[in-house]
N, C-alpha and C. Protein backbone atom coordinates (compact mmCIF):
# COMPACT_ATOMS: atom_id res chain seq x y z
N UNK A 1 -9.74 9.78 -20.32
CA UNK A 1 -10.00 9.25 -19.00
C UNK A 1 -9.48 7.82 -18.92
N UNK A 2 -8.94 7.21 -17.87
CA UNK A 2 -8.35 6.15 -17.64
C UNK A 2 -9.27 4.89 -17.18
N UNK A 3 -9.73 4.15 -17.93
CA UNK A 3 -10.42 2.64 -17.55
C UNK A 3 -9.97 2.06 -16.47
N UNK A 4 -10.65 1.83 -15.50
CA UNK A 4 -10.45 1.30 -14.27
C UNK A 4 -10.47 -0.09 -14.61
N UNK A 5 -9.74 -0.59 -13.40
CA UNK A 5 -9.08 -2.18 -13.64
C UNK A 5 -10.37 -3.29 -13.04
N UNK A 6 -11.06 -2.55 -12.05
CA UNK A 6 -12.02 -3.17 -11.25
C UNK A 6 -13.86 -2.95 -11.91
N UNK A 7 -14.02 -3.91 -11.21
CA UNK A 7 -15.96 -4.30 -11.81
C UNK A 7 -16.66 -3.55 -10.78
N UNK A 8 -15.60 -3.94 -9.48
CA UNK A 8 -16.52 -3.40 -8.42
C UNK A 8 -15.57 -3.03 -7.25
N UNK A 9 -15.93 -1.50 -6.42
CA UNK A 9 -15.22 -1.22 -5.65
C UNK A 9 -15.47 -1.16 -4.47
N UNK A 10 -14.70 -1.53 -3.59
CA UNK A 10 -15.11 -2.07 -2.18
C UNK A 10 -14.59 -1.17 -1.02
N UNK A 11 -13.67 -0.11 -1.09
CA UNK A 11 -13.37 1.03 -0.15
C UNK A 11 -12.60 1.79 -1.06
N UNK A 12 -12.54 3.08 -1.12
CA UNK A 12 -12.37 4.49 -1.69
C UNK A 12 -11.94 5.36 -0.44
N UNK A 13 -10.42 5.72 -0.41
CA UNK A 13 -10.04 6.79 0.46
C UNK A 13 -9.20 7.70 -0.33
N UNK A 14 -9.39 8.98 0.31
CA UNK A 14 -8.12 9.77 0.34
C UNK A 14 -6.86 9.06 0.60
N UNK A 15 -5.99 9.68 -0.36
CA UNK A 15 -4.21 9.13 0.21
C UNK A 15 -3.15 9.73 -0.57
N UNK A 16 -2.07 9.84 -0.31
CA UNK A 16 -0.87 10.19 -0.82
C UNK A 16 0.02 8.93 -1.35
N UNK A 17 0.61 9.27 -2.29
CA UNK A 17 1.41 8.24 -3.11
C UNK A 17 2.87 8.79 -3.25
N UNK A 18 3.83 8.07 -2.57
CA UNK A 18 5.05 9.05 -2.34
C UNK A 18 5.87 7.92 -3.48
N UNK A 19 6.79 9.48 -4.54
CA UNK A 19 7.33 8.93 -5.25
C UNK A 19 8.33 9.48 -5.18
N UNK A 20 9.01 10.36 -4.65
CA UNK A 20 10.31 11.45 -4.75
C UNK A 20 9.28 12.27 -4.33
N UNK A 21 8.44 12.64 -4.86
CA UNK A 21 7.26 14.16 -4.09
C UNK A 21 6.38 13.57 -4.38
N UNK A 22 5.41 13.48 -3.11
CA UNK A 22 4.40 13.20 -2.49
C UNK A 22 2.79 13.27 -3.92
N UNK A 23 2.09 12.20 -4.20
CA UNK A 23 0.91 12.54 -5.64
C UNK A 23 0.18 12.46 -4.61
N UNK A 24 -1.03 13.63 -4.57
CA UNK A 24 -2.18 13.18 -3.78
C UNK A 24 -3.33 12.88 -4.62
N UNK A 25 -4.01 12.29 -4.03
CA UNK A 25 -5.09 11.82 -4.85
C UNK A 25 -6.43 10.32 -3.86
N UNK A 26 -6.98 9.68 -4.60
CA UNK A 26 -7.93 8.61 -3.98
C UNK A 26 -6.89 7.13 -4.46
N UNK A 27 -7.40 6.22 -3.46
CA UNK A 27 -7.13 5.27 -3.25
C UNK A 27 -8.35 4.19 -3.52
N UNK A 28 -8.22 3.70 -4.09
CA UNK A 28 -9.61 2.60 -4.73
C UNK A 28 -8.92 0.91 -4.53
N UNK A 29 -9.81 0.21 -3.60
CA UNK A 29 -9.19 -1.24 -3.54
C UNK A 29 -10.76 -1.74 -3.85
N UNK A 30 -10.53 -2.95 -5.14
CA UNK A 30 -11.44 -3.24 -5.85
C UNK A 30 -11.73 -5.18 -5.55
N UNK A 31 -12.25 -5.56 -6.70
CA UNK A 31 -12.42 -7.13 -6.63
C UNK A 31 -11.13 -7.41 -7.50
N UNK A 32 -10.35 -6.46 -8.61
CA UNK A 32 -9.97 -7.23 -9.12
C UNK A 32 -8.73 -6.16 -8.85
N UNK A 33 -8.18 -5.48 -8.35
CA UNK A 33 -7.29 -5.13 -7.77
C UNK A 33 -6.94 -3.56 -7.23
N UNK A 34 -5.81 -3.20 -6.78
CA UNK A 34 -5.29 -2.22 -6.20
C UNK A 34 -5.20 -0.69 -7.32
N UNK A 35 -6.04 0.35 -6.96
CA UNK A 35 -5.81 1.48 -7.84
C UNK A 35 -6.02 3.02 -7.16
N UNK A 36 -4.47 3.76 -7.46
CA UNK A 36 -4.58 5.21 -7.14
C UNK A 36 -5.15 6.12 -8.11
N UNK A 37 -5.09 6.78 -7.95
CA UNK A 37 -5.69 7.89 -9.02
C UNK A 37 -5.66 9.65 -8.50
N UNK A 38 -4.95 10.37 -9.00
CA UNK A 38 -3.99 11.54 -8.97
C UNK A 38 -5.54 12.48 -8.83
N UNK A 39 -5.27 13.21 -7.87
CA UNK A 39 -6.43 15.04 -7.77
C UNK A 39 -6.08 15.59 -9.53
N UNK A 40 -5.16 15.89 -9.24
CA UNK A 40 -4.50 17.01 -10.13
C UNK A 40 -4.65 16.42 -11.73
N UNK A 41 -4.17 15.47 -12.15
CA UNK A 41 -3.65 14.73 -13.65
C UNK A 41 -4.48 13.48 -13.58
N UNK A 42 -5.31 13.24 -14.25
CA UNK A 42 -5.62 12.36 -14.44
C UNK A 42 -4.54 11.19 -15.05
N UNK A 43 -3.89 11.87 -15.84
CA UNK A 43 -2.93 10.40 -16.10
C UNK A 43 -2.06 10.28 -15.28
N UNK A 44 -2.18 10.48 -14.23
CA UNK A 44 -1.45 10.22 -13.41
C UNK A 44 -1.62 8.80 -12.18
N UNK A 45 -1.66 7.78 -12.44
CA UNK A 45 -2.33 6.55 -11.65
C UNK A 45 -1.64 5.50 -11.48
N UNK A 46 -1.64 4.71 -10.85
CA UNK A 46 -1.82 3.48 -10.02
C UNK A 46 -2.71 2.38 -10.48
N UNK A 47 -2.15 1.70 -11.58
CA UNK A 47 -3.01 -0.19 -11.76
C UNK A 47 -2.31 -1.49 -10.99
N UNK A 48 -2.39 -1.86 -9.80
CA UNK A 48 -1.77 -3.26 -9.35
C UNK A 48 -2.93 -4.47 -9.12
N UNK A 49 -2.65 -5.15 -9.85
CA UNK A 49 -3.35 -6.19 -10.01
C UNK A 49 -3.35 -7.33 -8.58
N UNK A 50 -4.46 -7.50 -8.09
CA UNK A 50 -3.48 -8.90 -7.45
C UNK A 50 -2.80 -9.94 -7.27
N UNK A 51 -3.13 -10.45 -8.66
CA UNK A 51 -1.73 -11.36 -8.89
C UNK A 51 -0.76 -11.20 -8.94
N UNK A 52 -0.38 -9.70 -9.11
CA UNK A 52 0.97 -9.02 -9.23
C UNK A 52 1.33 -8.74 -7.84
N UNK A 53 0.86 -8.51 -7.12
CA UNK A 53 1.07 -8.16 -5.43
C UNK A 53 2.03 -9.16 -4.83
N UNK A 54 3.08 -9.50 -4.20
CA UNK A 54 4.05 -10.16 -3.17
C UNK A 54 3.27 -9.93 -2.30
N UNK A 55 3.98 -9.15 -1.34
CA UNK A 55 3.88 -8.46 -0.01
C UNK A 55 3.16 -7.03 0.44
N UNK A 56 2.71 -6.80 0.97
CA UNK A 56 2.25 -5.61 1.61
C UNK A 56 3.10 -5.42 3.23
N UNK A 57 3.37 -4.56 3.39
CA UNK A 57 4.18 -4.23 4.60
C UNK A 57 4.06 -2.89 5.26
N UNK A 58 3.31 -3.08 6.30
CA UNK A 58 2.56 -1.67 6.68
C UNK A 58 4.12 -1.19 8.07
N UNK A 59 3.78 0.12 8.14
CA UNK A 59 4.71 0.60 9.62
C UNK A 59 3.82 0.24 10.46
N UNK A 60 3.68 0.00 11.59
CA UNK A 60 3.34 0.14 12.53
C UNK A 60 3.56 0.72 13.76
N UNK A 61 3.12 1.44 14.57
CA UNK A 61 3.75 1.66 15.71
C UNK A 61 2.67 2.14 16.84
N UNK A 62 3.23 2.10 18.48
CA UNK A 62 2.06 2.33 19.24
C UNK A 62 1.30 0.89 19.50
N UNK A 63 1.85 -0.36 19.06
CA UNK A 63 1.18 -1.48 19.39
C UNK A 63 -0.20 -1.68 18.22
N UNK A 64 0.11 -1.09 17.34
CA UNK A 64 -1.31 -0.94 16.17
C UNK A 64 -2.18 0.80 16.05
N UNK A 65 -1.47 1.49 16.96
CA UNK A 65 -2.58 2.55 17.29
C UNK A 65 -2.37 3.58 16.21
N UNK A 66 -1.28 3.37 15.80
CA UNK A 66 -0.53 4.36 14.47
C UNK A 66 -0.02 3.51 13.59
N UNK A 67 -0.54 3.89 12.47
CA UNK A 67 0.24 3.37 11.54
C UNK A 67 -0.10 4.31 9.90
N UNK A 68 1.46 5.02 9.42
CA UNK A 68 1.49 5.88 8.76
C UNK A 68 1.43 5.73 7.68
N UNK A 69 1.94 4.52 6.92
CA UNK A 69 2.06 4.21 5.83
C UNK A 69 2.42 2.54 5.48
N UNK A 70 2.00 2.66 4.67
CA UNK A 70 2.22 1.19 4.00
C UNK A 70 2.95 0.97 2.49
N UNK A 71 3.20 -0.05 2.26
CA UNK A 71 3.93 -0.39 0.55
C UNK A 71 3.60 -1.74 0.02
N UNK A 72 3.18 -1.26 -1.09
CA UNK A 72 2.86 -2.65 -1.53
C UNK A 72 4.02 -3.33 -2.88
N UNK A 73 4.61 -4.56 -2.70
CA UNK A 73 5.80 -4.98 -3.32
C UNK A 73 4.89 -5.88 -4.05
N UNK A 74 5.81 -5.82 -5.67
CA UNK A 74 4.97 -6.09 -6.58
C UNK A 74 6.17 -6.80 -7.20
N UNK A 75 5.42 -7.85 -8.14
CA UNK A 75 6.91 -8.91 -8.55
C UNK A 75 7.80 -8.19 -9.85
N UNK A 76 6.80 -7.87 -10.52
CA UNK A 76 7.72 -6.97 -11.37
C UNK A 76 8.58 -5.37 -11.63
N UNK A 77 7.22 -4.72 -10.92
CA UNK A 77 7.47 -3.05 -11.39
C UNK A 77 7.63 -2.52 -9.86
N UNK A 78 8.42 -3.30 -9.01
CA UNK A 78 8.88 -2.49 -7.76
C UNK A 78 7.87 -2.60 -6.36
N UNK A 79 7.98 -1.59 -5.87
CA UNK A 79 7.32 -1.35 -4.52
C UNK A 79 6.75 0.14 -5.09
N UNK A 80 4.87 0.17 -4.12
CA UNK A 80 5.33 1.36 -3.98
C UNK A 80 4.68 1.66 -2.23
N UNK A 81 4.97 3.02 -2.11
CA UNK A 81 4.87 3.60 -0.63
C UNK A 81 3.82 4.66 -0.93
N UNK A 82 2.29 4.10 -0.19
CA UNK A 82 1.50 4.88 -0.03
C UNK A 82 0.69 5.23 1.28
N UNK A 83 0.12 6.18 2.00
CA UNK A 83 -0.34 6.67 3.10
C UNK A 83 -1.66 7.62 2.89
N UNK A 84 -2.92 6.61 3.49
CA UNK A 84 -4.05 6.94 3.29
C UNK A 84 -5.07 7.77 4.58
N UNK A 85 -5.93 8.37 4.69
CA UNK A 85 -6.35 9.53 5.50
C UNK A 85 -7.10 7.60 6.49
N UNK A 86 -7.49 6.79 6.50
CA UNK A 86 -7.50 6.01 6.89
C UNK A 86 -7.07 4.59 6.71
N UNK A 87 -6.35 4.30 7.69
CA UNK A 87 -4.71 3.62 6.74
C UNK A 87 -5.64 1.59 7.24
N UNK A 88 -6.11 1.62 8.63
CA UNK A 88 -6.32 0.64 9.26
C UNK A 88 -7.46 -0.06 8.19
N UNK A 89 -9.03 0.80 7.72
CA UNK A 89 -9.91 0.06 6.91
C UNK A 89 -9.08 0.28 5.83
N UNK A 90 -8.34 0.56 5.22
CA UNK A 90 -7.98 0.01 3.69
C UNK A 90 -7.33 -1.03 3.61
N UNK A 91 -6.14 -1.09 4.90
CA UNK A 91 -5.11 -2.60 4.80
C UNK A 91 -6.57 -3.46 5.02
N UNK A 92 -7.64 -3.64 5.80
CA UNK A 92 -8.60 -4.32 5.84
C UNK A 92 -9.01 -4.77 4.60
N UNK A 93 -9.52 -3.67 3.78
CA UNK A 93 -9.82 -4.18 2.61
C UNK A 93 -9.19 -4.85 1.59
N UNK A 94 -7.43 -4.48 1.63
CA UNK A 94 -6.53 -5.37 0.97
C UNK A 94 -6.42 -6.63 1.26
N UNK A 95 -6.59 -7.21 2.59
CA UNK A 95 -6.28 -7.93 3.51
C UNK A 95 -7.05 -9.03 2.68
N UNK A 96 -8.43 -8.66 2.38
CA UNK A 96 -9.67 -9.81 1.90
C UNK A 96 -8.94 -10.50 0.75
N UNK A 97 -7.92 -9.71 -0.21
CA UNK A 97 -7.65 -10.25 -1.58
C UNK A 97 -6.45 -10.63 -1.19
N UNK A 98 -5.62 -9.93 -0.69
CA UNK A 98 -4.04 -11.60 -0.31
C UNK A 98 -4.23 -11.52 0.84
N UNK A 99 -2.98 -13.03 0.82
CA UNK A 99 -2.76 -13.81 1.67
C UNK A 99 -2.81 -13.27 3.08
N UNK A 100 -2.74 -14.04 3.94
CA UNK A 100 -2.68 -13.55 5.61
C UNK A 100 -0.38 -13.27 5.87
N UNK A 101 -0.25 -14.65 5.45
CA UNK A 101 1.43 -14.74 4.77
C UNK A 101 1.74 -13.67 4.39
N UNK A 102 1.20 -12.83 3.44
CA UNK A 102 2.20 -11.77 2.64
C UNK A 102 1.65 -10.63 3.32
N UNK A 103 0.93 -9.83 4.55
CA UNK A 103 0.88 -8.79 5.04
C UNK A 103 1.58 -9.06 6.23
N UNK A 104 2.87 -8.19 6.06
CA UNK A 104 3.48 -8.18 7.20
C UNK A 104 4.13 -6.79 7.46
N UNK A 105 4.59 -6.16 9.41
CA UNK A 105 4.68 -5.81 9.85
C UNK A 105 6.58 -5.11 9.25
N UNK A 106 6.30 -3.30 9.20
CA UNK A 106 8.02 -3.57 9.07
C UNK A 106 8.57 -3.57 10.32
N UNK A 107 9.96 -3.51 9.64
CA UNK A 107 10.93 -4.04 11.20
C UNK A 107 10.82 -2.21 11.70
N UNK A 108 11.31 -2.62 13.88
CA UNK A 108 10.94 -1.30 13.78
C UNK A 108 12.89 -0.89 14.01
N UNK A 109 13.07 0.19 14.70
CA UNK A 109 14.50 0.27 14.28
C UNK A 109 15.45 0.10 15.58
N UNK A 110 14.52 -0.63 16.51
CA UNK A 110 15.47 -1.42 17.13
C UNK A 110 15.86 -2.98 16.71
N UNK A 111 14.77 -3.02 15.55
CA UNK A 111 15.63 -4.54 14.81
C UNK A 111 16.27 -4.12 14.02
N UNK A 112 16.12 -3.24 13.31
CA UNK A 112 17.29 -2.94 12.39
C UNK A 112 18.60 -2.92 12.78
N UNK A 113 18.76 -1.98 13.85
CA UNK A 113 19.84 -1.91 14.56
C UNK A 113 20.74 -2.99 15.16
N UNK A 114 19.58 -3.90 15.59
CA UNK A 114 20.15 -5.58 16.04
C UNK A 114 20.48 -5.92 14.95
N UNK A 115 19.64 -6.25 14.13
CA UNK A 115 19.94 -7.42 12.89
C UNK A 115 21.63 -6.65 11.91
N UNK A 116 21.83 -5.42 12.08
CA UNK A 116 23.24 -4.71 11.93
C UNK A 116 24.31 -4.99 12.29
N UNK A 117 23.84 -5.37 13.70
CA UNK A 117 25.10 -5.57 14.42
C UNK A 117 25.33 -7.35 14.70
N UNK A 118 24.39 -8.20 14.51
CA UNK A 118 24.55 -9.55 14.44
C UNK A 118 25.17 -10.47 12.94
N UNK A 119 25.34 -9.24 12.06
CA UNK A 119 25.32 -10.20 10.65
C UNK A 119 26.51 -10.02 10.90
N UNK A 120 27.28 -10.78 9.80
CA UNK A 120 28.62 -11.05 10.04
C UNK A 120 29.59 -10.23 9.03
C-alpha cells in the first residue's frame, strides 16, 4: 500500500487522470499536498507536493459555469491533466495552498488563433 504524502485531508473527489488513456480513480488535496490514487492498481498514483507546483491552469468556459478539466505544472516532472466529478470545490481547495498568481485561466481558442496570427 502506498504512504500518503498528507497528515490531513481537506477534499476527496472522484476524477480521471488523463495520460494517453484516461486512470480513474480519487483525487485527495491535502495540507501538505496534491494526490491521485488509481480504482484499479494501487500503484498506480499521483504525489505533487506544493512546493513543486508552478501553475495550475483550469479550462474554463460558459463564463465559469463549465469547466472540464484542469493541469497542474510542476517544475520538474511535467504537467499533468486531470478532470474531477466536481472540478469548481477542488480548484477551491487547491486554491488555499498556492498562490492567487499561479491559478490561471487557459487561453480560449479565439486567443489562440489571434496570438497565431499576430506573432511574427
Amino acid at each position: 500500500m502506498v504512504q500518503s504524502l498528507n497528515t490531513k485531508s481537506e477534499y476527496v473527489d472522484t476524477a480521471t487522470w488523463f495520460r494517453g488513456i484516461p486512470t480513474y480513480g480519487k483525487v485527495l488535496v491535502g495540507d501538505k499536498g496534491f494526490e491521485f490514487y488509481s480504482d484499479n492498481n494501487p500503484n498506480d498514483y499521483v504525489q505533487i507536493p506544493w512546493n513543486e507546483v508552478t501553475v495550475v491552469v483550469a479550462d474554463v468556459y460558459f463564463g465559469g459555469k463549465y469547466i472540464p478539466r484542469f493541469k497542474i505544472c510542476t517544475k520538474k516532472n511535467g504537467s499533468f491533466i486531470f478532470a474531477a466529478r466536481h472540478v469548481k470545490p477542488t480548484l477551491r481547495a487547491i486554491r488555499k495552498h498556492v498562490p492567487a498568481n499561479n491559478m490561471r485561466r487557459a487561453l480560449t481558442i479565439w486567443q489562440k488563433i489571434k496570438r497565431n496570427f499576430t506573432r511574427n
